[in-house]
C-alpha atoms as a PDB file:
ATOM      1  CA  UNK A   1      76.123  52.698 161.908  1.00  0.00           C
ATOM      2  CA  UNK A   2      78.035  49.999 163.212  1.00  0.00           C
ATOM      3  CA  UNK A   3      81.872  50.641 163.611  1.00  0.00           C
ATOM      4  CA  UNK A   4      82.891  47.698 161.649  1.00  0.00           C
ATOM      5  CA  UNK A   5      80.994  49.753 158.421  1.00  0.00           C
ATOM      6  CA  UNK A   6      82.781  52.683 159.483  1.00  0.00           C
ATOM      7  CA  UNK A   7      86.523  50.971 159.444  1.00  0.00           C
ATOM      8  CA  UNK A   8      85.448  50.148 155.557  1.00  0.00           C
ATOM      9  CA  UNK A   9      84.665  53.420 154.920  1.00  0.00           C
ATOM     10  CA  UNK A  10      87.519  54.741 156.230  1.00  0.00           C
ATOM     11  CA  UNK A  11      89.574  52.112 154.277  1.00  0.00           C
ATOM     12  CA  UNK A  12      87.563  52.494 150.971  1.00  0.00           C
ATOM     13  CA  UNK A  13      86.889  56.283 151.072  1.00  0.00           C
ATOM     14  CA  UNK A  14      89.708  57.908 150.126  1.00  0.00           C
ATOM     15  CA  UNK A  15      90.292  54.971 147.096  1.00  0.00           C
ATOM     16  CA  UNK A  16      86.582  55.808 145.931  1.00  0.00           C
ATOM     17  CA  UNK A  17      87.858  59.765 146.169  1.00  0.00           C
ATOM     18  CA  UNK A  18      91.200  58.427 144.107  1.00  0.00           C
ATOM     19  CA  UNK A  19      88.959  57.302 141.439  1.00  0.00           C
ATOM     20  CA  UNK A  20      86.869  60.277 141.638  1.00  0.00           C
ATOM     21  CA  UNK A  21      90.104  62.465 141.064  1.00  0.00           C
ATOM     22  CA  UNK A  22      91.249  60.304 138.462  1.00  0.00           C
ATOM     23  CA  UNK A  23      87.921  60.611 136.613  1.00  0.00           C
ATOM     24  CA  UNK A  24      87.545  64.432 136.886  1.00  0.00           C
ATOM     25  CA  UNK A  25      90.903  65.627 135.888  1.00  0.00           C
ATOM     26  CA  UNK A  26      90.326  67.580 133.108  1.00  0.00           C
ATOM     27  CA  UNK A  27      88.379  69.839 135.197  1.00  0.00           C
ATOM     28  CA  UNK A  28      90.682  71.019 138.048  1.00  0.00           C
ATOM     29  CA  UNK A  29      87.458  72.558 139.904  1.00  0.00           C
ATOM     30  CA  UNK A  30      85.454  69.082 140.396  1.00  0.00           C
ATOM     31  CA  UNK A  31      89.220  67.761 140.646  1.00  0.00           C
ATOM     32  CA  UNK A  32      89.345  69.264 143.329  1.00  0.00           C
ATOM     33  CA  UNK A  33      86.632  69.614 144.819  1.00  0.00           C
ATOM     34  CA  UNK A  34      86.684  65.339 144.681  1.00  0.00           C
ATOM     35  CA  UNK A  35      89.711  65.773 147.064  1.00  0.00           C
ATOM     36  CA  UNK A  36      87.890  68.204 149.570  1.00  0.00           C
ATOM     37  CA  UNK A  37      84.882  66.210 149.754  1.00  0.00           C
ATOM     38  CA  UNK A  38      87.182  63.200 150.330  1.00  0.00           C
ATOM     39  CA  UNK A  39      89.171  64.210 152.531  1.00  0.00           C
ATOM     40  CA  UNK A  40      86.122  66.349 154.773  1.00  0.00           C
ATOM     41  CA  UNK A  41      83.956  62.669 155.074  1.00  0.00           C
ATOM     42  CA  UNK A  42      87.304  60.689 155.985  1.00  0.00           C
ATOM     43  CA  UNK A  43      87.761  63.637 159.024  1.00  0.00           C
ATOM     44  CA  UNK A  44      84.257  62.943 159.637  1.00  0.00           C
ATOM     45  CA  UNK A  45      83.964  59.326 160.001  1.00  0.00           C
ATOM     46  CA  UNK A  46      87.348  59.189 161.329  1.00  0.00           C
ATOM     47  CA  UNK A  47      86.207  61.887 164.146  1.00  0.00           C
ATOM     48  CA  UNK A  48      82.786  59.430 164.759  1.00  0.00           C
ATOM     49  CA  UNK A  49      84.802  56.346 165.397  1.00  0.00           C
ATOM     50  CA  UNK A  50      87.009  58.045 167.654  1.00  0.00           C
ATOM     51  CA  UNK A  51      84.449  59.038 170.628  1.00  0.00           C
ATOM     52  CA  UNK A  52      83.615  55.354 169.837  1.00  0.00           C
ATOM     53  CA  UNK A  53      87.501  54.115 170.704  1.00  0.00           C
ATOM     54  CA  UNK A  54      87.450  56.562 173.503  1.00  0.00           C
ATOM     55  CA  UNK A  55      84.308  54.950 174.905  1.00  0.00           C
ATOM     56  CA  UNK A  56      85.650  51.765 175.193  1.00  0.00           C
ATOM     57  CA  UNK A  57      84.867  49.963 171.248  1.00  0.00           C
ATOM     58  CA  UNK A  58      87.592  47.832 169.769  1.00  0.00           C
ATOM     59  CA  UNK A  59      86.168  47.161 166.313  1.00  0.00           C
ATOM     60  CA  UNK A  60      87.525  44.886 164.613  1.00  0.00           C
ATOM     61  CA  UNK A  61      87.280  43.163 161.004  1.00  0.00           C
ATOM     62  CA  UNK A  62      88.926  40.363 159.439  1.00  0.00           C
ATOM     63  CA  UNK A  63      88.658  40.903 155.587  1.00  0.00           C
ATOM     64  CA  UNK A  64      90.259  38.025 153.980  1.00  0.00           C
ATOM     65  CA  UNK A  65      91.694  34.812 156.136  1.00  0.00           C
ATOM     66  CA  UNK A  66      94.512  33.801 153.333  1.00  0.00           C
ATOM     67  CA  UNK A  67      95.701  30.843 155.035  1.00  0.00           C
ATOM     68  CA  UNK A  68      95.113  29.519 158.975  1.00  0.00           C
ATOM     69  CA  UNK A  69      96.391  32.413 161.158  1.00  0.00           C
ATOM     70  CA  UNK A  70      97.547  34.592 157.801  1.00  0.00           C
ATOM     71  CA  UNK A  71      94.914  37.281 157.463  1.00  0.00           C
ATOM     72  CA  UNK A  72      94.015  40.690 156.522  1.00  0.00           C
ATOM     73  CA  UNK A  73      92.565  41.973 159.890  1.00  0.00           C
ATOM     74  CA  UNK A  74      91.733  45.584 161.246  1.00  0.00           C
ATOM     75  CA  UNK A  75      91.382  46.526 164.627  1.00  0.00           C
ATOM     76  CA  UNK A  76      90.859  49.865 165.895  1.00  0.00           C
ATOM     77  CA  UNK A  77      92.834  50.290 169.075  1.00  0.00           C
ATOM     78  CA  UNK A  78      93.493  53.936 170.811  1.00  0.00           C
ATOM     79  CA  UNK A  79      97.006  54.224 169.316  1.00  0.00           C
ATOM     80  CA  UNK A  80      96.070  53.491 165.893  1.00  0.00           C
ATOM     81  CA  UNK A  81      92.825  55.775 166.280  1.00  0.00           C
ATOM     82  CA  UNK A  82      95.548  58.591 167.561  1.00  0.00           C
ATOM     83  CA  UNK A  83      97.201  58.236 164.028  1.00  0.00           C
ATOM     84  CA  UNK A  84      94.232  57.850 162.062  1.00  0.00           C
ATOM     85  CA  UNK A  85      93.139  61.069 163.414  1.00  0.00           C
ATOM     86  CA  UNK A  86      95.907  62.933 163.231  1.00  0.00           C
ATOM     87  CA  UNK A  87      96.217  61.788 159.589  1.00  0.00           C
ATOM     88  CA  UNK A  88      92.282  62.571 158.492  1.00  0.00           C
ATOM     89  CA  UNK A  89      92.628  65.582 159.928  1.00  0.00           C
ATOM     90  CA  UNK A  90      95.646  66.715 158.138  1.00  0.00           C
ATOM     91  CA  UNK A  91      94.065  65.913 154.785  1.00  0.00           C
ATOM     92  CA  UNK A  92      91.748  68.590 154.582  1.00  0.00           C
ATOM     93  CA  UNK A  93      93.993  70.975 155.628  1.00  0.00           C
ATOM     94  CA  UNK A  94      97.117  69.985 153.537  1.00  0.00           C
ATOM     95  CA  UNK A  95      94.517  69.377 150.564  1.00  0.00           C
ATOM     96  CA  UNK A  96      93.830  73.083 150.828  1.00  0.00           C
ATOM     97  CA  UNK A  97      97.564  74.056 150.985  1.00  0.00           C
ATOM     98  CA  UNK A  98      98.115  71.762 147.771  1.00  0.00           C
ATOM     99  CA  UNK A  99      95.475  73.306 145.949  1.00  0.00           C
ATOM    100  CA  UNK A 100      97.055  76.860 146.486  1.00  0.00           C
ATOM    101  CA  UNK A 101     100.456  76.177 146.029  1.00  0.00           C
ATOM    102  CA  UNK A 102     100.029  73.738 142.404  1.00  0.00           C
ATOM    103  CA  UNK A 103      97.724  76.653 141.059  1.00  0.00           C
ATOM    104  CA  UNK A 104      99.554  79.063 142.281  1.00  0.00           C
ATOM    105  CA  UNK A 105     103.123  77.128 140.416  1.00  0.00           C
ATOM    106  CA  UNK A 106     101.124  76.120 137.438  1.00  0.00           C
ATOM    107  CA  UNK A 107     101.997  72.754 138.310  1.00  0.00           C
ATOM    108  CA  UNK A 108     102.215  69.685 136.116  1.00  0.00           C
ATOM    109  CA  UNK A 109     100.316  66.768 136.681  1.00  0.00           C
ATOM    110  CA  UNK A 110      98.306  67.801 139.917  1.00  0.00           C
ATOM    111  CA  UNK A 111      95.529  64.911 138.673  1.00  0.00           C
ATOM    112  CA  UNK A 112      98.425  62.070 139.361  1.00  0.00           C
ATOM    113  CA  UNK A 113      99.332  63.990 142.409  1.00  0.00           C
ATOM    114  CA  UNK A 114      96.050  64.162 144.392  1.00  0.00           C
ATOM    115  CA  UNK A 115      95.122  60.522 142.985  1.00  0.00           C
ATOM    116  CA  UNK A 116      98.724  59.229 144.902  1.00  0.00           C
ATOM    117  CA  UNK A 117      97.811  61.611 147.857  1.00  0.00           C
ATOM    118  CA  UNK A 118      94.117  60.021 148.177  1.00  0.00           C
ATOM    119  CA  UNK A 119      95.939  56.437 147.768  1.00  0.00           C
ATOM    120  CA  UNK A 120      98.284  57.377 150.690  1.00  0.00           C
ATOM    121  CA  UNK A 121      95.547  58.660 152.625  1.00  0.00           C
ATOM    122  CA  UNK A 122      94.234  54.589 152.059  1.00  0.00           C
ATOM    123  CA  UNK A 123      97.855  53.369 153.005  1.00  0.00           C
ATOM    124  CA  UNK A 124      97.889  55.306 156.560  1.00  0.00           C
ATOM    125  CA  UNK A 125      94.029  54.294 157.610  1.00  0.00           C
ATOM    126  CA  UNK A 126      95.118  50.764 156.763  1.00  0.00           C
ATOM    127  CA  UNK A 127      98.439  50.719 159.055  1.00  0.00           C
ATOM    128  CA  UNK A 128      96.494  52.605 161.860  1.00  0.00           C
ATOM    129  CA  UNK A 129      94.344  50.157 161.897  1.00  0.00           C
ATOM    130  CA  UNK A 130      96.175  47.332 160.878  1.00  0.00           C
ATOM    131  CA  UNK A 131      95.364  44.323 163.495  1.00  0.00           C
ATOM    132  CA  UNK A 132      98.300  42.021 162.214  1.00  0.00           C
ATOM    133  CA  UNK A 133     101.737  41.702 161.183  1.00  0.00           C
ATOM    134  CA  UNK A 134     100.666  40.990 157.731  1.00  0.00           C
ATOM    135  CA  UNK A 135      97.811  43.495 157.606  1.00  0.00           C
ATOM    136  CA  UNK A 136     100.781  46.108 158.480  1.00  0.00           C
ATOM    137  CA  UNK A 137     103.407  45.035 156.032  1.00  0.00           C
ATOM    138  CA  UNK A 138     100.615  45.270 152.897  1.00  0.00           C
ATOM    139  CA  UNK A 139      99.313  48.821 153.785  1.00  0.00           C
ATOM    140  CA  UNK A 140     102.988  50.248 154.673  1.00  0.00           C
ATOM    141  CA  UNK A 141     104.203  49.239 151.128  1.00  0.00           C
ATOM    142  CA  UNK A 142     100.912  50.827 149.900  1.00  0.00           C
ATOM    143  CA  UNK A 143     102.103  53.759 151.796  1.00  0.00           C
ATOM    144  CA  UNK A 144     105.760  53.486 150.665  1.00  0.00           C
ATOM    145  CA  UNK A 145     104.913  52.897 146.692  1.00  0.00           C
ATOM    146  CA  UNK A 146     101.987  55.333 146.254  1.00  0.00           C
ATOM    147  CA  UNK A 147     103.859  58.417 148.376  1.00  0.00           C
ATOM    148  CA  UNK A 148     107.288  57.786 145.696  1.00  0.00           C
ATOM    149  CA  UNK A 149     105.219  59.720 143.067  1.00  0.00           C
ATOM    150  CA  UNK A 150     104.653  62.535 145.824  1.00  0.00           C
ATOM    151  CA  UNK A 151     108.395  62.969 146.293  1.00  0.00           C
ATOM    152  CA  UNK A 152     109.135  62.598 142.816  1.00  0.00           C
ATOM    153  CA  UNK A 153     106.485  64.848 142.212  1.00  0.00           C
ATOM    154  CA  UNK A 154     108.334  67.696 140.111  1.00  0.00           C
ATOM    155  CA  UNK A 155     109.891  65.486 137.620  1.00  0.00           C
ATOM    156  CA  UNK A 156     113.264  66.995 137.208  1.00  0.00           C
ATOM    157  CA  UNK A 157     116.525  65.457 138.228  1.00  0.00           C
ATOM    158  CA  UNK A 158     116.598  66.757 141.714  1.00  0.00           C
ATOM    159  CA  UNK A 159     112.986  64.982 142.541  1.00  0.00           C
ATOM    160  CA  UNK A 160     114.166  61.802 140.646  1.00  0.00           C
ATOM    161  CA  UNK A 161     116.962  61.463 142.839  1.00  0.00           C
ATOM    162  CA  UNK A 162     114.824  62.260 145.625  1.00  0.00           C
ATOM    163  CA  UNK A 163     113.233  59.108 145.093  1.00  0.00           C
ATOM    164  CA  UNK A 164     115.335  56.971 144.349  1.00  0.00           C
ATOM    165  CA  UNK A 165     116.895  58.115 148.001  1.00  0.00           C
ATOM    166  CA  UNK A 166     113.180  58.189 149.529  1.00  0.00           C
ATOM    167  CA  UNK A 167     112.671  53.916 148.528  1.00  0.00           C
ATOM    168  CA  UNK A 168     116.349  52.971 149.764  1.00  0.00           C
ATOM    169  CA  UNK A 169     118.439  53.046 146.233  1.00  0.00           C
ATOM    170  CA  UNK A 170     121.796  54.532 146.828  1.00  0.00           C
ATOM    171  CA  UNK A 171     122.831  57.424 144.851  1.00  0.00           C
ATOM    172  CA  UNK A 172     125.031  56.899 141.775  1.00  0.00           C
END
């Protein structure tokens, strides 16, 4: 496999796994058994690019050229492989902690709550590998937008105001 394909799988992975979630929510098994899967592959073709980087690769992909110079580009340098890694790993793990701790609190609305996890899995692959100025500034607000639902998680005032605090509003 050619890294290029593996930078879209990283990207695209953990959106098909939102959808997944999404789609199986009624059944918190397959739920979340969608998120392990997910998360597992990302760790493993996150782990496969990295001997790459640390060979010597510097993959790279332009996705969409918007105007001359303005572009949606990934490249996959050391740093940003550090970070990818660190994140991929972590989502296995943490999806294992979440799984124990929303059963375990008979929480509400774990479906929405893995879906925004799996989307901020997408948001952190896309800034670690963001090749661009532009590239960086779309994936961070992906990041930024789909994590407010993770703070805000609980729903009661304390988690509202939590967000609001978490995307810059002042308190009232």
């Amino acid at each position: 496999m050619s890294t290029e394909f593996l930078i879209a799988v990283a990207l695209l992975l953990p959106l098909v796994g939102g959808l997944a979630i999404l789609a199986s929510g009624r059944q918190p098994n397959l739920r979340e058994g969608c998120t392990l899967v997910t998360a597992g592959l990302l760790c493993i073709v996150v782990l496969t690019m990295l001997g790459r980087v640390l060979a010597g690769e510097r993959p790279s992909v332009t996705v969409v050229e918007m105007l001359p110079g303005l572009s949606i580009r990934f490249v996959v340098e050391p740093l940003g492989m550090l970070f990818a890694s660190i994140a991929a790993t972590l989502w296995p793990v943490n999806s294992l902690y979440s799984i124990g701790y929303m059963r375990g609190n008979n929480e509400a609305n774990q479906t929405r709550f893995y879906f925004f996890f799996a989307v901020a899995i997408f948001g952190a692959m896309g800034v670690a590998f963001a090749g661009n100025l532009v590239t960086l500034f779309v994936f961070y607000e992906v990041l930024t937008l789909s994590t407010f639902p993770l703070v805000a998680h609980k729903g009661n005032e304390t988690a509202k105001q939590g967000g609001r605090v978490y995307l810059g509003r002042p308190l009232s």
